[in-house]
N, C-alpha and C. Protein backbone atom coordinates (compact mmCIF):
# COMPACT_ATOMS: atom_id res chain seq x y z
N UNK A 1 34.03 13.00 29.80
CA UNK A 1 33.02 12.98 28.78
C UNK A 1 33.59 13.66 27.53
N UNK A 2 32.94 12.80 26.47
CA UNK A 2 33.48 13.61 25.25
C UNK A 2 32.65 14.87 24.59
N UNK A 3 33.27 15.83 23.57
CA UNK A 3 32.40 16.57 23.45
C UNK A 3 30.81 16.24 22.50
N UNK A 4 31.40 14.96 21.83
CA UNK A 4 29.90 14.78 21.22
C UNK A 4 28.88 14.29 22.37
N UNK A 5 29.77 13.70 22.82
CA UNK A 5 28.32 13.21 24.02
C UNK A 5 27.93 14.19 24.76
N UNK A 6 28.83 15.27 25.27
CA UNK A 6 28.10 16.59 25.72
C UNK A 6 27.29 17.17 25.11
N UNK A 7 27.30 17.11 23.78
CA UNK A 7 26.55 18.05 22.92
C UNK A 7 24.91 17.16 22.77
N UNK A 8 24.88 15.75 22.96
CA UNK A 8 23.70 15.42 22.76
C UNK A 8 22.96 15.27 24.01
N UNK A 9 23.79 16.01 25.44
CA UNK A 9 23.23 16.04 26.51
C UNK A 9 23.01 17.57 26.64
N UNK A 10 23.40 18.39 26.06
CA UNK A 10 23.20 19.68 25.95
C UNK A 10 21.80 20.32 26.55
N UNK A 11 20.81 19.80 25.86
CA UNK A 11 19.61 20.22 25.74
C UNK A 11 18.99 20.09 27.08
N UNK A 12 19.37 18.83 27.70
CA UNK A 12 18.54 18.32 29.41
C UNK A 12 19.31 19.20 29.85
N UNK A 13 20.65 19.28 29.82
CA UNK A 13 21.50 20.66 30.83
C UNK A 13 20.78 21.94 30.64
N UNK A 14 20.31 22.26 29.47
CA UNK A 14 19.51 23.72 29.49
C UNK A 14 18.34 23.55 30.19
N UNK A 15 17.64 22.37 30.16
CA UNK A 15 16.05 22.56 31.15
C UNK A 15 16.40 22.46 31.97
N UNK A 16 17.16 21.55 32.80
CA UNK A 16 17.34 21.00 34.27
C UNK A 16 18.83 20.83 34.16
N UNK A 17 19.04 21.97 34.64
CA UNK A 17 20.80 21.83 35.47
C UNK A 17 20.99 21.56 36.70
N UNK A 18 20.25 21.42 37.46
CA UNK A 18 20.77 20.91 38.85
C UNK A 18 20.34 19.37 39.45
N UNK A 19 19.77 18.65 37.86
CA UNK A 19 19.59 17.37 37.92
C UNK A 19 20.85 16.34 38.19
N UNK A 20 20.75 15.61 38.59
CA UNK A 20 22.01 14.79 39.07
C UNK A 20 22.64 14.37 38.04
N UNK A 21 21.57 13.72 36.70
CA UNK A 21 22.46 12.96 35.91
C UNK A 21 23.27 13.86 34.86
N UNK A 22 22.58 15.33 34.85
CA UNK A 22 23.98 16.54 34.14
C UNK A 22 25.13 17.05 35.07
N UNK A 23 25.48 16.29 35.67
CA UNK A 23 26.75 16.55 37.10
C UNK A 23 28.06 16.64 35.58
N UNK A 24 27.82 15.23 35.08
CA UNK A 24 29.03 15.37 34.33
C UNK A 24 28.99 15.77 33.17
N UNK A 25 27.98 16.36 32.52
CA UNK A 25 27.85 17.44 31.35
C UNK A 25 28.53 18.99 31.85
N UNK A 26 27.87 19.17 33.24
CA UNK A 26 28.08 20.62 33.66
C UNK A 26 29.82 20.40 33.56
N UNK A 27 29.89 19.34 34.30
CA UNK A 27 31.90 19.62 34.38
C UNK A 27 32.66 19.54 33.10
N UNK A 28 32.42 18.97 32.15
CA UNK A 28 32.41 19.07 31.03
C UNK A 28 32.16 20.41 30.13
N UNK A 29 31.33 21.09 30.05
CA UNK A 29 30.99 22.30 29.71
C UNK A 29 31.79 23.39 30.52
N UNK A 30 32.34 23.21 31.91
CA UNK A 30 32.96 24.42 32.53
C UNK A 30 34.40 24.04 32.38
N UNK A 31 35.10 22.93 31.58
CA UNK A 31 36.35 22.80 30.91
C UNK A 31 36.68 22.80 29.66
N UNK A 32 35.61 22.87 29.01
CA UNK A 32 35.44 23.04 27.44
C UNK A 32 34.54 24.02 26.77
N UNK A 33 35.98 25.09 26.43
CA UNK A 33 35.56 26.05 25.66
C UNK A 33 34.32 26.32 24.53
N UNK A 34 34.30 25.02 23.98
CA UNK A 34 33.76 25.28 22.21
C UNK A 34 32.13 24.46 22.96
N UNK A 35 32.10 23.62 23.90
CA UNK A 35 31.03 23.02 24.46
C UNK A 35 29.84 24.50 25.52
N UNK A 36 30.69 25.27 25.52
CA UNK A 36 30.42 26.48 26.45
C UNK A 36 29.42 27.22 25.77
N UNK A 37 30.42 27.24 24.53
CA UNK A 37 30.21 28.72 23.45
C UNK A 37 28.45 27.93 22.97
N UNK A 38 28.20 26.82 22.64
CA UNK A 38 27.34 26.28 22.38
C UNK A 38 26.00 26.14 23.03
N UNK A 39 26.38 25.97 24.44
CA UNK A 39 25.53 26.08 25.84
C UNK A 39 24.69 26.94 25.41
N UNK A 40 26.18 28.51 25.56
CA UNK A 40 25.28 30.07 25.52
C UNK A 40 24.30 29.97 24.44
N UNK A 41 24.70 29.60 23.03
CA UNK A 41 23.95 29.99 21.83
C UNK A 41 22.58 29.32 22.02
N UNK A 42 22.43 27.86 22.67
CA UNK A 42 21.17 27.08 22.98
C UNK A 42 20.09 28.30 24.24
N UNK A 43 20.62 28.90 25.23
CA UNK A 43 20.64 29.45 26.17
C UNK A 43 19.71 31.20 25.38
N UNK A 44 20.91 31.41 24.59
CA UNK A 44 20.69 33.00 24.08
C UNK A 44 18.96 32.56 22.69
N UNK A 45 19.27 31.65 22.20
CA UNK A 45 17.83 31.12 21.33
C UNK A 45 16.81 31.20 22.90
N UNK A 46 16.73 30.12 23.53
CA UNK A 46 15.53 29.71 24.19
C UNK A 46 15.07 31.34 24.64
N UNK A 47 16.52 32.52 25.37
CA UNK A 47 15.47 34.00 25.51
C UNK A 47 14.65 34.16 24.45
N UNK A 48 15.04 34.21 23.49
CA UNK A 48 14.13 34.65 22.52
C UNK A 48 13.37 34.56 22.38
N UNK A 49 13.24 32.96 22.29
CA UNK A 49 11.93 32.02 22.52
C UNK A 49 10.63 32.48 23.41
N UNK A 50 11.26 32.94 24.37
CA UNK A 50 10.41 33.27 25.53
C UNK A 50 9.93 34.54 25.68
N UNK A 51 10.77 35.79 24.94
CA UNK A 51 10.21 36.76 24.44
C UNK A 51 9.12 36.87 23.84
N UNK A 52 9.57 35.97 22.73
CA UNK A 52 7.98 36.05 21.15
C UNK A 52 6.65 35.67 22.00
N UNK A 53 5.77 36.08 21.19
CA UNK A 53 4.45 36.09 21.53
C UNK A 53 3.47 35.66 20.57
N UNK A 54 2.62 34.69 20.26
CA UNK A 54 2.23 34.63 19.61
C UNK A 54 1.38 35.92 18.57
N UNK A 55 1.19 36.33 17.67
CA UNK A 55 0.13 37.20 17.01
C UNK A 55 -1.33 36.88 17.25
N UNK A 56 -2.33 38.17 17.75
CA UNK A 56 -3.54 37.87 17.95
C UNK A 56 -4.61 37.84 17.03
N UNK A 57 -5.49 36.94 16.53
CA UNK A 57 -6.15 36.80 15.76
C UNK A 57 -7.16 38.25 15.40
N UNK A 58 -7.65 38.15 14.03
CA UNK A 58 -8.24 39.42 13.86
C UNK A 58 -9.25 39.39 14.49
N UNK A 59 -9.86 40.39 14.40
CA UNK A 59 -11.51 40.26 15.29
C UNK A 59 -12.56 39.71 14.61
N UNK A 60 -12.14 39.22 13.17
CA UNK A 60 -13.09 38.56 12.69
C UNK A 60 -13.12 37.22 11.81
N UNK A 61 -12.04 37.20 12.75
CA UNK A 61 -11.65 35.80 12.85
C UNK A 61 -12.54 34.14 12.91
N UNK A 62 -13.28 34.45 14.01
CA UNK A 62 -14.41 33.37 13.75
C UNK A 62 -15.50 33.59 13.68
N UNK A 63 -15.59 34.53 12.60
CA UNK A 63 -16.68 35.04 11.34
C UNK A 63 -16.25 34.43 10.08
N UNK A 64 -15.01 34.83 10.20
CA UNK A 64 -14.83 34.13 8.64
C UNK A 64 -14.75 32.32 8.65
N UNK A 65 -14.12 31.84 9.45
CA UNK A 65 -13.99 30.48 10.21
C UNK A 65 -15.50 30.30 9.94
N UNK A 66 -16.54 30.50 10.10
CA UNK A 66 -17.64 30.25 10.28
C UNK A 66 -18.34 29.81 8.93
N UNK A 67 -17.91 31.11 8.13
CA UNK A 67 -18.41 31.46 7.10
C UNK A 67 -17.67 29.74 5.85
N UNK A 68 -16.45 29.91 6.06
CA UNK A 68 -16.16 28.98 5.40
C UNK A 68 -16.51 27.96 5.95
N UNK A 69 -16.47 27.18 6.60
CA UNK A 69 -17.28 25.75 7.12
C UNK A 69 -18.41 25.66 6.64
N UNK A 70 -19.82 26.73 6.51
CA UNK A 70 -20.25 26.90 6.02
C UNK A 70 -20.64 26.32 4.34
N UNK A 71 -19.77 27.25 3.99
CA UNK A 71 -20.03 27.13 2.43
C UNK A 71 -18.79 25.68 1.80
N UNK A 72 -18.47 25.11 2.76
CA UNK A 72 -17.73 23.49 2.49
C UNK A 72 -18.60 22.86 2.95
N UNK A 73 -19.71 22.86 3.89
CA UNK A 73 -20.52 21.95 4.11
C UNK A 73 -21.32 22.16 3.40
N UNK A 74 -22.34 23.24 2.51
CA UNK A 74 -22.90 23.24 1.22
C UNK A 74 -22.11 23.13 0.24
N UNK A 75 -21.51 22.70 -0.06
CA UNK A 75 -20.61 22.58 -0.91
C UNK A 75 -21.26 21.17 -2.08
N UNK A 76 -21.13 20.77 -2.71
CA UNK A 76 -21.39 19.85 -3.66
C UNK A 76 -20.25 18.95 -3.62
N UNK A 77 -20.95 17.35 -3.36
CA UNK A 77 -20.14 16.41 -3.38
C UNK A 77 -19.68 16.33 -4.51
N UNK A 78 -18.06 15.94 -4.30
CA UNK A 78 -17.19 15.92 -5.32
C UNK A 78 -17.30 14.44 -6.38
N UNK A 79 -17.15 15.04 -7.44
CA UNK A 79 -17.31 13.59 -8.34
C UNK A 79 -16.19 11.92 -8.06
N UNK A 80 -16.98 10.84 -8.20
CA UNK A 80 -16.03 9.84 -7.99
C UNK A 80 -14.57 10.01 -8.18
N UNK A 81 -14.16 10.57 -9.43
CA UNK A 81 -13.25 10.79 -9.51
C UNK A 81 -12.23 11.24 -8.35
N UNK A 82 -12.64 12.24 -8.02
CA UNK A 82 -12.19 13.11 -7.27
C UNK A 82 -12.04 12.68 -5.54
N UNK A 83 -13.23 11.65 -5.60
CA UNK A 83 -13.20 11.07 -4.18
C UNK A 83 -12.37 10.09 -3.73
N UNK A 84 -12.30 9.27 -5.39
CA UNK A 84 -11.24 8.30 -5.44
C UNK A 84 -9.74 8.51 -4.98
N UNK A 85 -9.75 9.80 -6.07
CA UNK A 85 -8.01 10.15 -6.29
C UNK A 85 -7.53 10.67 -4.65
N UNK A 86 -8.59 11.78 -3.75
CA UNK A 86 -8.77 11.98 -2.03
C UNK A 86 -8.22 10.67 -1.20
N UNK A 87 -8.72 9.27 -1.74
CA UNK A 87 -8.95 8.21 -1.12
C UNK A 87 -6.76 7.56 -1.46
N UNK A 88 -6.97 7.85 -2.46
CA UNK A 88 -5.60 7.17 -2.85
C UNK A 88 -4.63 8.19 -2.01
N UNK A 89 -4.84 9.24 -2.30
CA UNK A 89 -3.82 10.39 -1.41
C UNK A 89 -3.48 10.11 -0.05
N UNK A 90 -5.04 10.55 0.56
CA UNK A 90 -4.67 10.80 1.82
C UNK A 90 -5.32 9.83 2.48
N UNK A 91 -5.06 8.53 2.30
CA UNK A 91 -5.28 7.67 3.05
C UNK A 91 -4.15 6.34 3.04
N UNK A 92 -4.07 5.27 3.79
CA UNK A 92 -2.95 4.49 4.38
C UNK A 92 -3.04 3.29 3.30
N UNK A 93 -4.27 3.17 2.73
CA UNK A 93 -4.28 1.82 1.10
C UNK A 93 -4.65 1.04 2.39
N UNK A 94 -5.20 0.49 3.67
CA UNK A 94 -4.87 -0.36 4.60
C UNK A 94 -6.51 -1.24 3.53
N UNK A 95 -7.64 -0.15 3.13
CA UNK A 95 -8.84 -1.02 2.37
C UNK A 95 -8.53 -1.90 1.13
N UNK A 96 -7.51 -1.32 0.21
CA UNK A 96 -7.31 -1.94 -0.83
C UNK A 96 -5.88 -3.32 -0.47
N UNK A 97 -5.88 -3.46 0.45
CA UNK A 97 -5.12 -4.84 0.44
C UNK A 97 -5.48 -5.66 0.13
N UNK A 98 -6.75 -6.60 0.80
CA UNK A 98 -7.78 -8.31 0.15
C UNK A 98 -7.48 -7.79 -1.44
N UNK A 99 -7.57 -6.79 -1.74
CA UNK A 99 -8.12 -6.82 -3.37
C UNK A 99 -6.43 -7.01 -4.04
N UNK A 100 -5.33 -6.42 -3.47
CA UNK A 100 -3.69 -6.46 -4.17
C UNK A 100 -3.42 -7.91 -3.57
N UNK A 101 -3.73 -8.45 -2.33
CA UNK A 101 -3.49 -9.73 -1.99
C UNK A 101 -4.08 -10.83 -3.06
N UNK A 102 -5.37 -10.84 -3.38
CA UNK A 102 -6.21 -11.38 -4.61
C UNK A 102 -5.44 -11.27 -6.06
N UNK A 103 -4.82 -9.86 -6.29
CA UNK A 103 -4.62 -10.11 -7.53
C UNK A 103 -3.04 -10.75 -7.78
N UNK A 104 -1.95 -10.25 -6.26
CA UNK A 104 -1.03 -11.13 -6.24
C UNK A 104 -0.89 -12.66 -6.57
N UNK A 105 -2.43 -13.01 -5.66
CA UNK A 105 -2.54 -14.66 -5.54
C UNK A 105 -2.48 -15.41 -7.29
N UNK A 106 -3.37 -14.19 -7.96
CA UNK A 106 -3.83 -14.61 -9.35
C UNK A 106 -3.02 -14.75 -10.29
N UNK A 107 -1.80 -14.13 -10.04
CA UNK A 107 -0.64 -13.06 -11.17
C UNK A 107 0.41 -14.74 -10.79
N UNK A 108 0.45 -15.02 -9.75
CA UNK A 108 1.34 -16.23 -9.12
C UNK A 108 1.06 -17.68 -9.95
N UNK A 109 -0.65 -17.70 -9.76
CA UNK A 109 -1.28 -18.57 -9.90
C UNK A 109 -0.64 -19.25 -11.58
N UNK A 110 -1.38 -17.77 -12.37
CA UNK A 110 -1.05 -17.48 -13.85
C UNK A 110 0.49 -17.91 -14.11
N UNK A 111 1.36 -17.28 -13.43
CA UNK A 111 2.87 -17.13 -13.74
C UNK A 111 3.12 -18.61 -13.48
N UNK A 112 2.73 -19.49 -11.99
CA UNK A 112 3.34 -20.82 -11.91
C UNK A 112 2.35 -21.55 -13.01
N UNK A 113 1.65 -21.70 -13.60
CA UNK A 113 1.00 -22.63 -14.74
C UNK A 113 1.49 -22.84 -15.74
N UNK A 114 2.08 -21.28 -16.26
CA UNK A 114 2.95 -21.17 -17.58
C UNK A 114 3.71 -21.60 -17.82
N UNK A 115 4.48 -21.53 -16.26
CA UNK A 115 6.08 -21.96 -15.93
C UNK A 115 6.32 -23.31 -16.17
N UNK A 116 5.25 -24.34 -16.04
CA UNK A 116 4.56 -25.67 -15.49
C UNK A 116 4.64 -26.17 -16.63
N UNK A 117 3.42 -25.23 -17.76
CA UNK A 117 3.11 -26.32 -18.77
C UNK A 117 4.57 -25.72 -19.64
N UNK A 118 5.39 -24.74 -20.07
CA UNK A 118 5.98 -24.68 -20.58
C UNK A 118 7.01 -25.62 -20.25
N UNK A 119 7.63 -25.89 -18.99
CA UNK A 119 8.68 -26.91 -18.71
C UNK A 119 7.79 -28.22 -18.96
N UNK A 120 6.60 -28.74 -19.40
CA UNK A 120 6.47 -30.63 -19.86
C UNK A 120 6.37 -30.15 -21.25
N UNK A 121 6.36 -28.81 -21.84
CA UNK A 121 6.38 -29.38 -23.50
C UNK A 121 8.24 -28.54 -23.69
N UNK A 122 8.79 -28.52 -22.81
CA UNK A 122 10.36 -28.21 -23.20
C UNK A 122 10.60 -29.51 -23.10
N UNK A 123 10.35 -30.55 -21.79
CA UNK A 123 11.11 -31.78 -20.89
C UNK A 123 11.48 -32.62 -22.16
N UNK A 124 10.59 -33.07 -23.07
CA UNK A 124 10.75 -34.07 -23.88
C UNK A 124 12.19 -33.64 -25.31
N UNK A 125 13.25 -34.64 -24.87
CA UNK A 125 14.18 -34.28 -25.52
C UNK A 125 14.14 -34.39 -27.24
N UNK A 126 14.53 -33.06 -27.73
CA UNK A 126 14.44 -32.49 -29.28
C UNK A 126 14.92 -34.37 -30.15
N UNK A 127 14.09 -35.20 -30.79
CA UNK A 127 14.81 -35.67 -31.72
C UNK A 127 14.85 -35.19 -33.30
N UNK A 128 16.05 -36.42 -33.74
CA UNK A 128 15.99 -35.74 -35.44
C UNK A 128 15.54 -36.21 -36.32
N UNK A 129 15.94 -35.30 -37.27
CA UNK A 129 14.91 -35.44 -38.53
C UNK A 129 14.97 -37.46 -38.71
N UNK A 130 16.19 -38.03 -38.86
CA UNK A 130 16.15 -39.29 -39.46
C UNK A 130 15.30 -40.23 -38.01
N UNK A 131 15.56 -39.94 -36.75
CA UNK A 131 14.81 -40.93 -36.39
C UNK A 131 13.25 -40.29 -36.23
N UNK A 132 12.82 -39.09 -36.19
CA UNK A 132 11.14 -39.09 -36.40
C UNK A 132 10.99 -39.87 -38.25
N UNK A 133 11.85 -39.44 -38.94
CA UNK A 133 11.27 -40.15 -40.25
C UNK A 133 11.48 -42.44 -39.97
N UNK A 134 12.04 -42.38 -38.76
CA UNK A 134 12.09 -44.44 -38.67
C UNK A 134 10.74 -44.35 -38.03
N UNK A 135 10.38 -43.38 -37.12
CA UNK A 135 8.84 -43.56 -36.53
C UNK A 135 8.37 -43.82 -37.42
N UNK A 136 7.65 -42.80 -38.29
CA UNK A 136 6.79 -42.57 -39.09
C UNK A 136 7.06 -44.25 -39.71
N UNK A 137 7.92 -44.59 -40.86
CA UNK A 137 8.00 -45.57 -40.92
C UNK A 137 7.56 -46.97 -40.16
N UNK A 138 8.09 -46.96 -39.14
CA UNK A 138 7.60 -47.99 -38.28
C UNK A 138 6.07 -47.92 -37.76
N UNK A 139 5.13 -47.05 -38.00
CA UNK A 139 3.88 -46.64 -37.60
C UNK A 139 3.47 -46.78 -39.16
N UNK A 140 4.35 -46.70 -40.15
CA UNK A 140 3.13 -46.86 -41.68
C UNK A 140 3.63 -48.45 -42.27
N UNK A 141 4.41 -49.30 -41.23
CA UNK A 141 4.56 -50.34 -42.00
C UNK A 141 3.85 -51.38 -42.92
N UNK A 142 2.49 -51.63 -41.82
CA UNK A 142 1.62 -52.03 -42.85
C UNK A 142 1.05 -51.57 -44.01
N UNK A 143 0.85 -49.88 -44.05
CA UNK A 143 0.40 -49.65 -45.28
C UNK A 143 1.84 -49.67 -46.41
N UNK A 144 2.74 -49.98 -45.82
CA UNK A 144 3.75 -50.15 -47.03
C UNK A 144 3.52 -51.80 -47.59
N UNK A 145 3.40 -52.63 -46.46
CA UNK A 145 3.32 -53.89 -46.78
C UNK A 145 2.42 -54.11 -47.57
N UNK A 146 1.33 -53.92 -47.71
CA UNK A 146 0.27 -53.49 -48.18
C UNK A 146 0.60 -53.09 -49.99
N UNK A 147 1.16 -51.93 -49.86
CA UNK A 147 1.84 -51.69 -51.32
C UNK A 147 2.69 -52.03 -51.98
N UNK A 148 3.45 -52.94 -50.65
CA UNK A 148 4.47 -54.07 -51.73
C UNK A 148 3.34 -54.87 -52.16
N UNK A 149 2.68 -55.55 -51.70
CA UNK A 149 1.87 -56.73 -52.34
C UNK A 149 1.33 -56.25 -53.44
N UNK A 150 0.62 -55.35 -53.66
CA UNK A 150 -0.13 -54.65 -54.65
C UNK A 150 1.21 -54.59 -55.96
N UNK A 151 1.96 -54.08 -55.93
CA UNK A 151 3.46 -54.07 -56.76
C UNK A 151 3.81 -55.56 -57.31
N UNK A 152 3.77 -56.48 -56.40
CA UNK A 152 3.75 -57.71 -56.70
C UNK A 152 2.71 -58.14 -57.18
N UNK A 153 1.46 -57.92 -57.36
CA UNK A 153 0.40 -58.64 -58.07
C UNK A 153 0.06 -58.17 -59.44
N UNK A 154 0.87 -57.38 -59.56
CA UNK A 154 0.92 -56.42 -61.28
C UNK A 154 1.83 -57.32 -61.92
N UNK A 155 3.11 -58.16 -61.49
CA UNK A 155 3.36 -58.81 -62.45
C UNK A 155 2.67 -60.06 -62.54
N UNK A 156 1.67 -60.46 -61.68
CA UNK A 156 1.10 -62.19 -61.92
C UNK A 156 0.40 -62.37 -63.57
N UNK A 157 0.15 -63.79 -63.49
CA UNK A 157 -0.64 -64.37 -64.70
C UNK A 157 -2.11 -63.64 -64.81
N UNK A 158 -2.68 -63.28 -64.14
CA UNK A 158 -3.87 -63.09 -64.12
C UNK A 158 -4.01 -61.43 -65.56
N UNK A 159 -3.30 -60.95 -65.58
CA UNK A 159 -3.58 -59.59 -66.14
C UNK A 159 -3.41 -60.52 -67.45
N UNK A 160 -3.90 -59.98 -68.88
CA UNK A 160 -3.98 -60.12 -69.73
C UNK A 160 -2.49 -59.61 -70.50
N UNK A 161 -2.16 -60.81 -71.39
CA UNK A 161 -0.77 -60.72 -71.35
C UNK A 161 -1.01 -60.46 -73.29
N UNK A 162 -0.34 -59.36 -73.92
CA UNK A 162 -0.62 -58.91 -75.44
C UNK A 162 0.46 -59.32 -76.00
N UNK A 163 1.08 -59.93 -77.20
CA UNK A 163 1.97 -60.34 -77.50
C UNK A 163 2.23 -59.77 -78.68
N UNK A 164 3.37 -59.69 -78.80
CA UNK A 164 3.79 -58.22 -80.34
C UNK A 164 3.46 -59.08 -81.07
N UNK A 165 2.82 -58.24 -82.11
CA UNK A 165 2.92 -58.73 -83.61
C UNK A 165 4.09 -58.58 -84.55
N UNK A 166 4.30 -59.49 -85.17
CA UNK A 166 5.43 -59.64 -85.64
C UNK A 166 4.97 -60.11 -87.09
């Protein structure tokens, strides 16, 4: 056995050493010095351990215990605020999910529409200036035709024709 693996079997060898499966920790530990020295120090803590004693409460101890429960259960409910900010702290958020699931759904919803209509008014490829000006043209032909004729009827016979004096 190696010594790291002794060392993370350490601890079951201090409760139960005459368990079967620390056979090869113990042999391990009684050939290795620095695994030994470690044993003791786990060994020399747990006396200690077993020395201490807890401290005994004062004698008026659950007088005062009393007293405060007391005056927290008259106590004045705390403002929303305060119940809220309690709620966000010390609790798991497990209530406010439907409502972050909802606004995820919405934020998606919003984001793929934009995405949507912005790519059909990108799709249509940029033309230029000279062929939107043949559209336009080709969409005002008649009213040009229109104003050729009119151009042409300014020179006919019909207008009153003045002849220099001479």
């Amino acid at each position: 056995m190696i010594c790291r693996d002794c060392k993370s079997v350490l601890p079951d060898l201090l409760l139960d050493p005459a368990s079967p499966s620390n056979t090869a920790a113990q042999a391990h530990v009684d050939s290795c010095s620095e695994c030994r020295a470690e044993l003791n120090e786990l060994q020399a803590t747990f006396a200690l351990l077993d020395e201490w004693t807890a401290p005994e409460p004062s004698a008026y101890f659950d007088q005062k215990l009393a007293v405060r429960l007391r005056e927290e259960q008259t106590a004045s409910p705390a403002g929303w605020f305060e119940r809220l900010r309690s709620r966000l702290l010390f609790n798991t958020g497990r209530q406010f999910r439907p409502a972050f699931a909802a606004a995820l759904a919405v934020v998606l919803l919003i984001g793929g529409g934009t995405i949507a209509d912005l790519h059909m008014h990108t799709s249509a490829p940029a033309t230029s200036a000279a062929i939107t000006d043949l559209q336009v043209f080709d969409k005002n032909d008649q009213a040009l035709q229109t104003m050729d004729q009119l151009v042409q009827d300014e020179g006919s016979s019909d207008d009153p024709v003045v002849e220099p004096i001479s």
